[in-house]
Protein backbone atom coordinates (compact mmCIF):
# COMPACT_ATOMS: atom_id res chain seq x y z
CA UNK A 1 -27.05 -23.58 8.34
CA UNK A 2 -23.74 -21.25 9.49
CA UNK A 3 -21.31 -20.79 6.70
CA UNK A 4 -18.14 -18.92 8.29
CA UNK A 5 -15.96 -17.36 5.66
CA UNK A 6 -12.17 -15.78 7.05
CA UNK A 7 -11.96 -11.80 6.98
CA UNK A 8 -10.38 -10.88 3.26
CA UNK A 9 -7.46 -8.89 5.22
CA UNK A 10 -7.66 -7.57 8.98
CA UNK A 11 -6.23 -4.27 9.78
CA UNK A 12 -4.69 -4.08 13.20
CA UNK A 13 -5.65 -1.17 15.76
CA UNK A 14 -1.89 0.31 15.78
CA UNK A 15 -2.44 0.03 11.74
CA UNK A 16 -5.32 2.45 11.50
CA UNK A 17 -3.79 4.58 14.84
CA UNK A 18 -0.70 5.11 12.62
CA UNK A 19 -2.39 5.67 9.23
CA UNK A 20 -4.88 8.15 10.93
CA UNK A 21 -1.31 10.38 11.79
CA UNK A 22 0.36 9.76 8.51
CA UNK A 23 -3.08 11.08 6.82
CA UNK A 24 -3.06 13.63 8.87
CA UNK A 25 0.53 14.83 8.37
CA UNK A 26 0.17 15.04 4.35
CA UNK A 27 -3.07 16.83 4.58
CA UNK A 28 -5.22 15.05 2.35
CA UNK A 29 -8.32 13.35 4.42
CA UNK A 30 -9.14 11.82 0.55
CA UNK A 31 -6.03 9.29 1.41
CA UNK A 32 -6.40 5.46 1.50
CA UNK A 33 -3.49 3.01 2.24
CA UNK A 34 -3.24 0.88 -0.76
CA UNK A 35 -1.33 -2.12 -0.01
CA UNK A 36 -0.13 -4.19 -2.83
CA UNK A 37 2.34 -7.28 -4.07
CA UNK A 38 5.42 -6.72 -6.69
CA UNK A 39 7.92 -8.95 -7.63
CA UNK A 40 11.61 -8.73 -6.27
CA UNK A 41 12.89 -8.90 -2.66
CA UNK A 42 14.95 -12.02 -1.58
CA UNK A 43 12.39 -14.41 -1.79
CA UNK A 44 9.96 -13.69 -5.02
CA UNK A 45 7.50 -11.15 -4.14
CA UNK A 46 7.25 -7.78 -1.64
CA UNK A 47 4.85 -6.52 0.40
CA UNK A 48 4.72 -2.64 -1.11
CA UNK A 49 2.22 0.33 0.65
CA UNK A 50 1.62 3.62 -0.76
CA UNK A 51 -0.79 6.25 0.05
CA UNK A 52 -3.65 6.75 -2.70
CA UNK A 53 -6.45 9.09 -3.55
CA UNK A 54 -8.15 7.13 -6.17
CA UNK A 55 -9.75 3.39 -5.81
CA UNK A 56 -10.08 1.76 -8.67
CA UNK A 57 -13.20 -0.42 -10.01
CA UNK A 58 -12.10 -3.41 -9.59
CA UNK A 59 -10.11 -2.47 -6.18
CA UNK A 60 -11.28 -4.25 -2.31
CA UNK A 61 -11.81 -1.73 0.12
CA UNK A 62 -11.21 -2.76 3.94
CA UNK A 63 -12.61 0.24 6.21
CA UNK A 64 -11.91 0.12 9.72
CA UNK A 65 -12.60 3.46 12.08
CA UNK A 66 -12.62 5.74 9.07
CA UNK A 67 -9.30 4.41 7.85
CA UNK A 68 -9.88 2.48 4.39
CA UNK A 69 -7.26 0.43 2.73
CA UNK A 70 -7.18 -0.83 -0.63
CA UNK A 71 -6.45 -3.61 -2.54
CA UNK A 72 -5.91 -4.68 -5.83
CA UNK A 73 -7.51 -8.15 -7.02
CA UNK A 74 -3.90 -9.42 -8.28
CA UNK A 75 -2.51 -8.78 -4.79
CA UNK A 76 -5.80 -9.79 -2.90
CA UNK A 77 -5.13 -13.21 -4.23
CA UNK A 78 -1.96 -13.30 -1.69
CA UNK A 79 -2.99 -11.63 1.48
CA UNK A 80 -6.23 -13.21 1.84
CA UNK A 81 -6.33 -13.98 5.37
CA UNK A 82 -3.39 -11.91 6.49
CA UNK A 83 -3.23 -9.06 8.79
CA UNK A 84 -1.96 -5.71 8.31
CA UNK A 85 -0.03 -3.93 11.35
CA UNK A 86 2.32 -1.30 12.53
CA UNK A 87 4.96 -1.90 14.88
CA UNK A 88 7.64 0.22 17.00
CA UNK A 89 10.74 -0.78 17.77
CA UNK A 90 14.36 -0.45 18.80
CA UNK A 91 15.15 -1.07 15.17
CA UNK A 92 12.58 0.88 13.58
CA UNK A 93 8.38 1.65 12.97
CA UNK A 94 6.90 -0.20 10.02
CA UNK A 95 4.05 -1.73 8.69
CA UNK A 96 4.15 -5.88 8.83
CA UNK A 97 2.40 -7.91 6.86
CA UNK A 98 1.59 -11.68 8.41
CA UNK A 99 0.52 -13.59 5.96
CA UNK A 100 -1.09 -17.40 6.25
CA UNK A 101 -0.50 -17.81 2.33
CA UNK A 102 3.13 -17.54 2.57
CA UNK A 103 5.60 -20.51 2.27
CA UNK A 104 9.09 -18.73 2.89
CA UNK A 105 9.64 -15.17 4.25
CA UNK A 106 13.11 -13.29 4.42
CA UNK A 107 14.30 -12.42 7.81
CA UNK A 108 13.42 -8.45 7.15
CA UNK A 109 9.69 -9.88 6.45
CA UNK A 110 9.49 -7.48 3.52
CA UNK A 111 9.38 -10.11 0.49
CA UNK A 112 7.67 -13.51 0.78
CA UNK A 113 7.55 -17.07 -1.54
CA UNK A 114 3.95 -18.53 -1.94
């Protein structure tokens, strides 16, 4: 018997690309993107990332082509499923966060509603 489980949180190829450079640029190869969930924004939570030496005990690691991004459980609980990747633009570069657990999102796609 197949049991098929979805990925915990899929990291996009333009994600690690653009990761790989920002690690590079501070100078630190110990660097992991954490990703996490606060409250706030326009619609309840936001999507916050932060660069981090340090994982945690209790942390989810995601490592894809030597690029390793970390999770908290709390936040986990809200991207599980989601995808994690970098986009350019005539507006601007950012990370984006899709996320299947989501109700409402705010047009900027920076805070969600579950």
């Amino acid at each position: 018997m197949s049991i098929t489980t979805p990925l915990l949180l899929q990291f996009s190829d333009s994600a690690v690309k653009q990761v790989k450079i920002l690690i590079a640029n501070e100078d630190n190869p110990n660097l992991k993107l954490r990703v996490y969930i606060i409250g706030g924004g326009c619609s309840g939570f936001q999507y916050a990332f932060t660069f981090d030496d340090h994982v945690y005990e209790d942390d989810v690691t995601i490592e894809k082509e030597g690029v390793i991004l970390v999770v908290d459980p709390m936040s986990l609980q809200y991207l599980i499923g989601g995808s994690i990747d970098y986009v350019e633009k005539l507006e601007g570069s950012r990370f984006i966060v899709t996320n299947p657990n989501a109700k409402n999102t705010c047009g900027c796609g920076a805070s969600f509603s579950i």
